[in-house]
PDB file of N, CA and C in Angstrom:
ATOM      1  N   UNK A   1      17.778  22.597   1.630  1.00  0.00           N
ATOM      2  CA  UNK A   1      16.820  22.972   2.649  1.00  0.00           C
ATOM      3  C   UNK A   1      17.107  22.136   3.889  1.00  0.00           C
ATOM      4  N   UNK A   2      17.052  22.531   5.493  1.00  0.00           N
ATOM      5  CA  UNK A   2      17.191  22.274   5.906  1.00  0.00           C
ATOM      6  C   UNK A   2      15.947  21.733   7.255  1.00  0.00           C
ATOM      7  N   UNK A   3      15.973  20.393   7.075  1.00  0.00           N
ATOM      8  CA  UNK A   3      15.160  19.621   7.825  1.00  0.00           C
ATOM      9  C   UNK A   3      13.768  20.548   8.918  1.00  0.00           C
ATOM     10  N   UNK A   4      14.965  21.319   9.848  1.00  0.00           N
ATOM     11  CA  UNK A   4      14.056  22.053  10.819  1.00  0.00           C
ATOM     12  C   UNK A   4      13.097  22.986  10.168  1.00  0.00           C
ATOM     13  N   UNK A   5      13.108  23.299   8.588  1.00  0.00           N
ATOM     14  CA  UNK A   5      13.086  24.410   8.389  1.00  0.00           C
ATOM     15  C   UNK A   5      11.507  23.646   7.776  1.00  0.00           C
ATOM     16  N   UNK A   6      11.660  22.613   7.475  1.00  0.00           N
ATOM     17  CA  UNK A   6       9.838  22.040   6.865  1.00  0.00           C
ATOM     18  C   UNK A   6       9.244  21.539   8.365  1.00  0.00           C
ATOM     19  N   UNK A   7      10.351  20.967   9.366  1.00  0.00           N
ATOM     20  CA  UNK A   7       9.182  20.663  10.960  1.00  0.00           C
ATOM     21  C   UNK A   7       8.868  21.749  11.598  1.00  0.00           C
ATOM     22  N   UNK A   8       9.574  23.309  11.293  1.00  0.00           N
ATOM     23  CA  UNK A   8       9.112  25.120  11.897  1.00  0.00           C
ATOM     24  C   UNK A   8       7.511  25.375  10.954  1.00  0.00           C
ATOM     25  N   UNK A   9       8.087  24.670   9.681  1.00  0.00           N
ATOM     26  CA  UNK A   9       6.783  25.717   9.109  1.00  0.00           C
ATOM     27  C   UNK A   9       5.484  25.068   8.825  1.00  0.00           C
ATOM     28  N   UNK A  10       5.718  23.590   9.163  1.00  0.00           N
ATOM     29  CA  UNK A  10       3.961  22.662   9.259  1.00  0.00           C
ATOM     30  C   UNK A  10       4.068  23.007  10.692  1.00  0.00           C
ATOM     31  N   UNK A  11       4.622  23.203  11.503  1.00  0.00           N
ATOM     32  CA  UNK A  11       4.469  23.577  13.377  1.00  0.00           C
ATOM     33  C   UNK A  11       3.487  24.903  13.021  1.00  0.00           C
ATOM     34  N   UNK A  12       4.147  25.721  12.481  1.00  0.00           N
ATOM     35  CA  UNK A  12       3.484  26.838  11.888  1.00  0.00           C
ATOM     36  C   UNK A  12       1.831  26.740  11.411  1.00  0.00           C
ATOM     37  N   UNK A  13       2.013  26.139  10.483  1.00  0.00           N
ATOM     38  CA  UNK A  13       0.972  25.624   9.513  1.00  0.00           C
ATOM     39  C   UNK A  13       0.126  25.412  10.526  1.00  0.00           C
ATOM     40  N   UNK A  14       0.170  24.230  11.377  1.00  0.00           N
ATOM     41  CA  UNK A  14      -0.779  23.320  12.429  1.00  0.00           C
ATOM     42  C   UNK A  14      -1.111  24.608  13.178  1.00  0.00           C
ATOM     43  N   UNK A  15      -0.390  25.299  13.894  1.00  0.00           N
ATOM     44  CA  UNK A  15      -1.263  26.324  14.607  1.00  0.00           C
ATOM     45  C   UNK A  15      -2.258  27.637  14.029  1.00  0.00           C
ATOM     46  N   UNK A  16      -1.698  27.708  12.987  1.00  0.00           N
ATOM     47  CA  UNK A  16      -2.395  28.988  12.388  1.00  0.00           C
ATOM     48  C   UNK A  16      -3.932  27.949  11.903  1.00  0.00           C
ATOM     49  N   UNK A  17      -3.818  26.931  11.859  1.00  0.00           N
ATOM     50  CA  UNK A  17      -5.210  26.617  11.462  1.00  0.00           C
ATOM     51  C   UNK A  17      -5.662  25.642  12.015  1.00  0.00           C
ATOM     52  N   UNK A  18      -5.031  26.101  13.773  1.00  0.00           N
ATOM     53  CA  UNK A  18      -6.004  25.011  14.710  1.00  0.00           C
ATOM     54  C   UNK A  18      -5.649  23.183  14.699  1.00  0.00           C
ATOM     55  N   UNK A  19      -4.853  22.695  14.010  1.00  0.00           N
ATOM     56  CA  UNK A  19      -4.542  21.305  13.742  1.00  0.00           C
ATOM     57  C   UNK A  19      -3.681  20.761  14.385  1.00  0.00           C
ATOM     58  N   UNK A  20      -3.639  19.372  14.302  1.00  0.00           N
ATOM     59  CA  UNK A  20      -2.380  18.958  15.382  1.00  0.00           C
ATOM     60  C   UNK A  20      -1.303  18.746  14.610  1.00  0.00           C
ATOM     61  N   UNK A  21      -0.366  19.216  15.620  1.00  0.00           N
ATOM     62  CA  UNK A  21       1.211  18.407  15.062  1.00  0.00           C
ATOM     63  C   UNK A  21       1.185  17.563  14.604  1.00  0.00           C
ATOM     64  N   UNK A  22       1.737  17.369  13.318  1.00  0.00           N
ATOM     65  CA  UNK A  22       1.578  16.344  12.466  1.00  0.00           C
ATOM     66  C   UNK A  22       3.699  16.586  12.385  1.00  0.00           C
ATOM     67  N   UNK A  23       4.271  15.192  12.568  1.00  0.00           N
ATOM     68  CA  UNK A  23       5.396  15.281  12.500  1.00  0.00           C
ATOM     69  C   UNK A  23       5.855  14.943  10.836  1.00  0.00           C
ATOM     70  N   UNK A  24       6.537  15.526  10.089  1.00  0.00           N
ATOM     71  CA  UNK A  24       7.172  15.500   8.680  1.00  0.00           C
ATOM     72  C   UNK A  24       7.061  14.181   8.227  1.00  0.00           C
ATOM     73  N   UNK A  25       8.014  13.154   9.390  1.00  0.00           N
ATOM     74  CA  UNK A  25       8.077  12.061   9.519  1.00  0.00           C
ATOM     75  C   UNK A  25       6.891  11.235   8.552  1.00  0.00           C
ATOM     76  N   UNK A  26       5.310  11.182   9.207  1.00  0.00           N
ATOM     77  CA  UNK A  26       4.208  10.803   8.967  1.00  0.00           C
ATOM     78  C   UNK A  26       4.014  11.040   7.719  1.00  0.00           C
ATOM     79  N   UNK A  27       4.071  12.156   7.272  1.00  0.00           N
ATOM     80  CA  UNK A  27       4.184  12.114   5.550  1.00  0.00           C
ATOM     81  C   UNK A  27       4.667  10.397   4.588  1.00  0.00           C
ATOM     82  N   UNK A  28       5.976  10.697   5.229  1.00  0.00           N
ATOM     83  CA  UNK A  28       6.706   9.246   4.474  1.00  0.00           C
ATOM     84  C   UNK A  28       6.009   7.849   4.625  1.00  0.00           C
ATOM     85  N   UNK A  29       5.513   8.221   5.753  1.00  0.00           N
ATOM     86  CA  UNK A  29       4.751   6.586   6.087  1.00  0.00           C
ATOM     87  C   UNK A  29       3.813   6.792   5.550  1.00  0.00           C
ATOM     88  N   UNK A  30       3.295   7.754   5.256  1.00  0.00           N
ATOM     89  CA  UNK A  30       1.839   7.606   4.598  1.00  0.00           C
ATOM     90  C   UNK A  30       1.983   7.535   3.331  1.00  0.00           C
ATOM     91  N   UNK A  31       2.900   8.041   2.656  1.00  0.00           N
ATOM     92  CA  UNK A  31       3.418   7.251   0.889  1.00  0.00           C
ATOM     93  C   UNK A  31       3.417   6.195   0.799  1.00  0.00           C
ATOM     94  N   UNK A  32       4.516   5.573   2.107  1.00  0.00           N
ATOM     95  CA  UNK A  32       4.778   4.073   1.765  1.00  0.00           C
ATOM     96  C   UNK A  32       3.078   3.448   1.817  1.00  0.00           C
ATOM     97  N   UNK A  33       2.439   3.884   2.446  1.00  0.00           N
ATOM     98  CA  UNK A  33       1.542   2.844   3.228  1.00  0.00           C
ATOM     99  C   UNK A  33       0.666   2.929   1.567  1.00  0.00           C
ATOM    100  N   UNK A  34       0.453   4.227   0.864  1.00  0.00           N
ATOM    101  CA  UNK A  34      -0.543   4.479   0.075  1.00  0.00           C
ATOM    102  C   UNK A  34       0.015   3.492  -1.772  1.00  0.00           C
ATOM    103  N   UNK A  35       1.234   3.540  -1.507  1.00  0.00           N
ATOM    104  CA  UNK A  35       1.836   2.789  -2.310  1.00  0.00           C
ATOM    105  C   UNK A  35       1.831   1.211  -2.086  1.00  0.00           C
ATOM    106  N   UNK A  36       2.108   0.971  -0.965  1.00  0.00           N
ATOM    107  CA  UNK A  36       1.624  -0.633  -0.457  1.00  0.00           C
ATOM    108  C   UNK A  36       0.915  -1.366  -0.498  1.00  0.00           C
ATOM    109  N   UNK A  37      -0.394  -0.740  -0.617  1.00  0.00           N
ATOM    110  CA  UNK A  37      -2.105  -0.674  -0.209  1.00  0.00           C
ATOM    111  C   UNK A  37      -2.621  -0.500  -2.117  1.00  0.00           C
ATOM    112  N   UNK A  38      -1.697   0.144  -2.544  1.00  0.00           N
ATOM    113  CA  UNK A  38      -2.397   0.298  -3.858  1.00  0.00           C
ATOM    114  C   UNK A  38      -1.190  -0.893  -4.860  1.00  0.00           C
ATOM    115  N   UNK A  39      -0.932  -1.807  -4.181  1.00  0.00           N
ATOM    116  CA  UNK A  39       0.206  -3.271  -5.116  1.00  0.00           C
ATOM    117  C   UNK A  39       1.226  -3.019  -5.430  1.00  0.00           C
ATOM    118  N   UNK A  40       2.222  -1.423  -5.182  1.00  0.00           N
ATOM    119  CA  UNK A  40       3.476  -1.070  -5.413  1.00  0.00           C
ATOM    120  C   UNK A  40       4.633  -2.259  -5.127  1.00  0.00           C
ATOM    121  N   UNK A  41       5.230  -3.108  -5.975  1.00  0.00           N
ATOM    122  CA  UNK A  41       5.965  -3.808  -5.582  1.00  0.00           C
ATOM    123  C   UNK A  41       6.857  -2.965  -4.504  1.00  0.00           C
ATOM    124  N   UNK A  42       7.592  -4.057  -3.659  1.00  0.00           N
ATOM    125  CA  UNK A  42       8.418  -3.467  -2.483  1.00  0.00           C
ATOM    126  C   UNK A  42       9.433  -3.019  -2.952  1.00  0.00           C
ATOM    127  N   UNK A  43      10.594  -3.136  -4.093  1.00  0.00           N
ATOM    128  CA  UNK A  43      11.365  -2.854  -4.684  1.00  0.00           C
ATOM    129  C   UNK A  43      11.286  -1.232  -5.198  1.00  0.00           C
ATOM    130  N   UNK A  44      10.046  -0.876  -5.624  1.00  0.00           N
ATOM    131  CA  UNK A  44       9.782   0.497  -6.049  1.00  0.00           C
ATOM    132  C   UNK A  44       9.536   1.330  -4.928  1.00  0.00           C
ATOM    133  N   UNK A  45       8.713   0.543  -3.461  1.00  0.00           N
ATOM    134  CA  UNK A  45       8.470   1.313  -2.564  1.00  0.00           C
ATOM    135  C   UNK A  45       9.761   1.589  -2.132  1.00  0.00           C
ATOM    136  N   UNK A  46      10.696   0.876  -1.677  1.00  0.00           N
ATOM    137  CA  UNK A  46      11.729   1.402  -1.695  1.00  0.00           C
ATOM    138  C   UNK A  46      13.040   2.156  -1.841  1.00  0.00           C
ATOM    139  N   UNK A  47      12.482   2.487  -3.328  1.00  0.00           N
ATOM    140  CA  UNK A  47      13.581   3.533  -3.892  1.00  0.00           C
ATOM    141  C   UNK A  47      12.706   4.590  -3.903  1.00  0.00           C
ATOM    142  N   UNK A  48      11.656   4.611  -3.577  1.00  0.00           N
ATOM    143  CA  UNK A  48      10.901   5.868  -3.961  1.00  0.00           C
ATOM    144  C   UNK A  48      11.045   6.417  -2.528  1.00  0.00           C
ATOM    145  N   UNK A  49      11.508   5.327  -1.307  1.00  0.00           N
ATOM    146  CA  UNK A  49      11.562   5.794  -0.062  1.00  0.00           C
ATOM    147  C   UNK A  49      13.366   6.329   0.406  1.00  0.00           C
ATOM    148  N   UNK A  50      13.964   5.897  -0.746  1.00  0.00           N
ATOM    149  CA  UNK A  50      15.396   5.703  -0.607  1.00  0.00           C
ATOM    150  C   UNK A  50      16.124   5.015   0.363  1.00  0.00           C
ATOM    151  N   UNK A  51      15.583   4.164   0.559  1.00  0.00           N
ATOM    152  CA  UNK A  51      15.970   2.562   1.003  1.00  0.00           C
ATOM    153  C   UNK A  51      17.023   2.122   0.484  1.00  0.00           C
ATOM    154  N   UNK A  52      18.572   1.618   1.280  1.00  0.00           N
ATOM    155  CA  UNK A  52      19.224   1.125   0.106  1.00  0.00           C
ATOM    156  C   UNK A  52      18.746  -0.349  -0.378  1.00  0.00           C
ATOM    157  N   UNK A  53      17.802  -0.855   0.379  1.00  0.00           N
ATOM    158  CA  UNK A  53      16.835  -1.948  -0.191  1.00  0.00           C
ATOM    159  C   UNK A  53      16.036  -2.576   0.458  1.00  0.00           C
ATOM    160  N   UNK A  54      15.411  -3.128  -0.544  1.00  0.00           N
ATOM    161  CA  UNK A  54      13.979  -3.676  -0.493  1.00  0.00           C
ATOM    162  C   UNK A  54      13.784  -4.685   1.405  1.00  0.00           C
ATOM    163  N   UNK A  55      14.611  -5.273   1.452  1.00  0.00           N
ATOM    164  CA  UNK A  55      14.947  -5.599   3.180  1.00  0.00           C
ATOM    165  C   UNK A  55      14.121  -4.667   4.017  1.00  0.00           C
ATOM    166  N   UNK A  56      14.960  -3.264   3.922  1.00  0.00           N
ATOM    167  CA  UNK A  56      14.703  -2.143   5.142  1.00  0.00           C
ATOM    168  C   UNK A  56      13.008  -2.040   4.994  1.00  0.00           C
ATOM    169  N   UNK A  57      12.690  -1.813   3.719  1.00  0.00           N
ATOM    170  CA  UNK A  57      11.406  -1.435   3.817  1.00  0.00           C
ATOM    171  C   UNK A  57      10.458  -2.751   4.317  1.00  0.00           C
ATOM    172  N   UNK A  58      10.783  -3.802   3.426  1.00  0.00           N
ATOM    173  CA  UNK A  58       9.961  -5.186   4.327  1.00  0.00           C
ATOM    174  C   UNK A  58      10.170  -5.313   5.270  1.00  0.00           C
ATOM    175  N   UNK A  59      11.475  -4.893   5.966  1.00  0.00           N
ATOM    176  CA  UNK A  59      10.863  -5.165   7.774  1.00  0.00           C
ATOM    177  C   UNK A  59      10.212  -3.891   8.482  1.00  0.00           C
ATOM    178  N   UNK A  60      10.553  -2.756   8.206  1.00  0.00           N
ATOM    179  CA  UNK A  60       9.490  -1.114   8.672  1.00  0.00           C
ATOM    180  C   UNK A  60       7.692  -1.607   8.177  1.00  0.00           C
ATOM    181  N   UNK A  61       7.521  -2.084   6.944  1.00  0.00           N
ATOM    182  CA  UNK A  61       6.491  -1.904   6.741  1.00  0.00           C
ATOM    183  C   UNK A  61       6.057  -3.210   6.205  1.00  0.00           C
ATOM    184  N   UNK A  62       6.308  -4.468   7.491  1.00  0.00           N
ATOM    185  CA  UNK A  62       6.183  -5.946   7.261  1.00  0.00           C
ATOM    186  C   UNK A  62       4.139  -6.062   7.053  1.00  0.00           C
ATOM    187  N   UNK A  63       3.867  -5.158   8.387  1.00  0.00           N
ATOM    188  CA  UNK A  63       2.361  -5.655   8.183  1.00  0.00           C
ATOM    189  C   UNK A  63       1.659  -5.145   7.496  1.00  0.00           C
ATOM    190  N   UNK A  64       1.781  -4.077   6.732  1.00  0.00           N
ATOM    191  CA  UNK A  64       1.329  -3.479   5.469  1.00  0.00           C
ATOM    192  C   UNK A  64       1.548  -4.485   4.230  1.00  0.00           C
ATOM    193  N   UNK A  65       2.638  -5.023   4.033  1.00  0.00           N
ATOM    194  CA  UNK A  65       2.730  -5.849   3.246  1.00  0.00           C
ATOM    195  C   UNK A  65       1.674  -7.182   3.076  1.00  0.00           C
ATOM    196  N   UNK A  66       1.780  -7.548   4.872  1.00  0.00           N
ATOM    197  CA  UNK A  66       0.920  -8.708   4.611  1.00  0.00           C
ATOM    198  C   UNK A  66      -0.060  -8.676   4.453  1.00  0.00           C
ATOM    199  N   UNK A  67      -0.693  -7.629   4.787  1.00  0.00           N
ATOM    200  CA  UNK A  67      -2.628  -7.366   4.862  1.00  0.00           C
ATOM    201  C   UNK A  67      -2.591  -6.622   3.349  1.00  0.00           C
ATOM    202  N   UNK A  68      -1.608  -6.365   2.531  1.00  0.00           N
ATOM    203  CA  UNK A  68      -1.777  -6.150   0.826  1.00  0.00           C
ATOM    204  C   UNK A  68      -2.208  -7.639   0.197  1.00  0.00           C
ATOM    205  N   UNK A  69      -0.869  -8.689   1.045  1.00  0.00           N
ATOM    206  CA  UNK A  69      -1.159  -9.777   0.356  1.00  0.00           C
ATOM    207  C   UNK A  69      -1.981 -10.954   0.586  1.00  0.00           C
ATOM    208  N   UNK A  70      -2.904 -10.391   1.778  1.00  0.00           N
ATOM    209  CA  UNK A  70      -3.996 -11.238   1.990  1.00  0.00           C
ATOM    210  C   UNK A  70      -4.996 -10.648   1.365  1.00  0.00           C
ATOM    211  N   UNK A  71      -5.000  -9.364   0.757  1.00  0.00           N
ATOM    212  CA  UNK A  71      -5.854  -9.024   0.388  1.00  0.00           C
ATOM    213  C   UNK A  71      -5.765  -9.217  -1.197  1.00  0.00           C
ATOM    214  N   UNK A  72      -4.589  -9.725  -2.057  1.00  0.00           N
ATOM    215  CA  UNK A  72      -4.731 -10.360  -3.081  1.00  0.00           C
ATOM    216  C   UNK A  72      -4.932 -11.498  -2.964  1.00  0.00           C
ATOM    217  N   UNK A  73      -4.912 -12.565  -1.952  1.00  0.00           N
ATOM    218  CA  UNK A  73      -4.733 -13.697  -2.247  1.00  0.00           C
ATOM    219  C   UNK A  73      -6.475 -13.811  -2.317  1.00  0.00           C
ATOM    220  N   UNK A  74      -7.121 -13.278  -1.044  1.00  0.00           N
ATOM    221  CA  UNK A  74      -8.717 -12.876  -1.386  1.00  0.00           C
ATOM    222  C   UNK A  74      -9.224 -12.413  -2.736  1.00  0.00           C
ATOM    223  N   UNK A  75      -8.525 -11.563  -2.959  1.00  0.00           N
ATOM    224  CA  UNK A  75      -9.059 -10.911  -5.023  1.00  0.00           C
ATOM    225  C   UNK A  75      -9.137 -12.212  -5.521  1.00  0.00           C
ATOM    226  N   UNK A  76      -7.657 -13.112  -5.488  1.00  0.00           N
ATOM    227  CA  UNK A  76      -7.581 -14.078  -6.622  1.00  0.00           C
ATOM    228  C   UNK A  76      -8.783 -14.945  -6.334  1.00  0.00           C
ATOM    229  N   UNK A  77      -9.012 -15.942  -5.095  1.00  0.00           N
ATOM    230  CA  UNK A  77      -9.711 -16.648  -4.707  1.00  0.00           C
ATOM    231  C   UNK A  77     -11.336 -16.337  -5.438  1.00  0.00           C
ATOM    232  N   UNK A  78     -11.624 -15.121  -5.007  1.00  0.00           N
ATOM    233  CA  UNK A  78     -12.952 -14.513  -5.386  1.00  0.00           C
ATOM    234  C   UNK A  78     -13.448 -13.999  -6.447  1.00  0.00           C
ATOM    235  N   UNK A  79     -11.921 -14.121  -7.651  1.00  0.00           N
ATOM    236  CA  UNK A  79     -12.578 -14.312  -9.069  1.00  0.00           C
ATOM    237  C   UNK A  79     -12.296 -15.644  -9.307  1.00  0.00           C
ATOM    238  N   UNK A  80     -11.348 -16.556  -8.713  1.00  0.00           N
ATOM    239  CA  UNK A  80     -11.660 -18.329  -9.486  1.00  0.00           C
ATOM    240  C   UNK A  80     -13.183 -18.613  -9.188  1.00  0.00           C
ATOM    241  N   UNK A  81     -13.191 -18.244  -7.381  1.00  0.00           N
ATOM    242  CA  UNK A  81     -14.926 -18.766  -6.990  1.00  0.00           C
ATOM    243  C   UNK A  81     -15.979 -18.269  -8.136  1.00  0.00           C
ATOM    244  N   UNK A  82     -16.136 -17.046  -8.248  1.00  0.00           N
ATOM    245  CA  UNK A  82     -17.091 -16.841  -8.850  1.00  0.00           C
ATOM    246  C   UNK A  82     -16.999 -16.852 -10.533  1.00  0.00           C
ATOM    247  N   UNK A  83     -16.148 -17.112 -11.154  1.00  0.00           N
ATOM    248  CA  UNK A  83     -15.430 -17.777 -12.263  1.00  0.00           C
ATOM    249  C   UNK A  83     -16.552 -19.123 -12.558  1.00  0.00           C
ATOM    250  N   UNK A  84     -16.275 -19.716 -11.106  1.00  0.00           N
ATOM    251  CA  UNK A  84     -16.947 -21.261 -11.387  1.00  0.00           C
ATOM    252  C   UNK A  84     -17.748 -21.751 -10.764  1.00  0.00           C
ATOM    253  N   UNK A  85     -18.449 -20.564  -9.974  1.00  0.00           N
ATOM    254  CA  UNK A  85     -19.486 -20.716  -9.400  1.00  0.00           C
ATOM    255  C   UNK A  85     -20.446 -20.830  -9.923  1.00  0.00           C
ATOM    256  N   UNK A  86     -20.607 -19.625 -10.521  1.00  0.00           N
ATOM    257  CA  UNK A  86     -22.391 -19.566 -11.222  1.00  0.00           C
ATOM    258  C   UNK A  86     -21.781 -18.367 -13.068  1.00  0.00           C
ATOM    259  N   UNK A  87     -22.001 -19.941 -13.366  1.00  0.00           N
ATOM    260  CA  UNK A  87     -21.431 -19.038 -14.781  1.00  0.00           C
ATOM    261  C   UNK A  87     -22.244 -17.957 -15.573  1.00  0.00           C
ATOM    262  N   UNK A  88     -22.332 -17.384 -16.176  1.00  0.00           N
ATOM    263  CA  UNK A  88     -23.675 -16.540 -16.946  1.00  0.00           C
ATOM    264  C   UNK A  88     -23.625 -16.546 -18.240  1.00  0.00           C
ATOM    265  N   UNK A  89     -22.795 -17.479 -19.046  1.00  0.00           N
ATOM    266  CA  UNK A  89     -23.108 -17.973 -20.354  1.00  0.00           C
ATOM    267  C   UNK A  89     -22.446 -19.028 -21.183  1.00  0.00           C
ATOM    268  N   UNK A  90     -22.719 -19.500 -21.629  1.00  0.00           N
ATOM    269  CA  UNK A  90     -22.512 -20.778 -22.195  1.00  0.00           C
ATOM    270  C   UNK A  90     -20.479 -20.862 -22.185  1.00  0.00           C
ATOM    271  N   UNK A  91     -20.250 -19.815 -22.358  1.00  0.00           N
ATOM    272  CA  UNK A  91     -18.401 -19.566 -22.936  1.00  0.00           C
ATOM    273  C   UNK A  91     -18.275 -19.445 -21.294  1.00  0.00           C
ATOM    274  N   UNK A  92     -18.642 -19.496 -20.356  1.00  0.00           N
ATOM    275  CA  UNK A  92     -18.332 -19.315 -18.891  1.00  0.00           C
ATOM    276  C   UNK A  92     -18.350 -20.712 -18.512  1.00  0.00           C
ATOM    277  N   UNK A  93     -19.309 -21.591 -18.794  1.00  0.00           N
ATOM    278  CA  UNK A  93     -18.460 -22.821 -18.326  1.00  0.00           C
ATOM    279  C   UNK A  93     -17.834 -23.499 -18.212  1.00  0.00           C
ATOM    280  N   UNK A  94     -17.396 -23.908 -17.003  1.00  0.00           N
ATOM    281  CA  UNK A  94     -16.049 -24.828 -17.152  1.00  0.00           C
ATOM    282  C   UNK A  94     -15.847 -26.037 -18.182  1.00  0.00           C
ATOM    283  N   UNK A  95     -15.107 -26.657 -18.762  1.00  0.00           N
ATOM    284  CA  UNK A  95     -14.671 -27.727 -19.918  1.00  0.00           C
ATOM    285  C   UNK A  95     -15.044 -28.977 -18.808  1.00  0.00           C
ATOM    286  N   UNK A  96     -15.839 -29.434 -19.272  1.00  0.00           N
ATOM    287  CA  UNK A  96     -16.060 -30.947 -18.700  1.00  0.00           C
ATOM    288  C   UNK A  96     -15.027 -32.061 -19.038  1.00  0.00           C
ATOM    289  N   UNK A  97     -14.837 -32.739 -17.789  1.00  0.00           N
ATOM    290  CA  UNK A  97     -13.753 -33.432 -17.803  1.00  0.00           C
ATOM    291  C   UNK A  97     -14.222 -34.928 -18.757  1.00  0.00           C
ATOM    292  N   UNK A  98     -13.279 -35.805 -19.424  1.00  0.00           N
ATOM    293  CA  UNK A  98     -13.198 -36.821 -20.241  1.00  0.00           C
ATOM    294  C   UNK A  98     -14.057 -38.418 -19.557  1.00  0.00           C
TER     295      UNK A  98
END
């Protein structure tokens, strides 16, 4: 199949039902991004993007990466905090030190 032949028929698509040009392109970024966003190591995002590696995609999609991994480093933080914050049963508290 040839390239022009999927950007003729969403051109198509978009007008017969009023929508905007949406370029083919945008598709792909929106995999990567949905794969990124949901902890896809970069290694998989990348072959699934056909990347010959993991590089190309960490620098195209550097700040997706980082706002994934601030947003684990937040997960982790916010189950130690509340881990040892306010325990809710006896097997939840922390081991008292010697």
């Amino acid at each position: 199949m040839h390239p022009d032949s999927i950007t003729a028929w969403l051109s198509n698509f978009s007008k017969r039902h009023d929508l905007p040009h949406i370029n083919p392109h945008a598709f792909r970024h929106t995999v990567a991004s949905v794969l990124i966003a949901n902890r896809t190591d970069v290694v998989t995002v990348a072959r699934q993007l056909g990347h010959s590696s993991a590089t190309t995609t960490e620098t195209y999609y550097a700040h997706l990466i980082e706002e994934s991994r601030v947003q684990a480093s937040e997960c982790i933080a916010e189950v130690m905090l509340r881990g040892f914050s306010s325990p809710t049963s006896e097997n939840d508290t922390p081991p008292s030190t010697l």
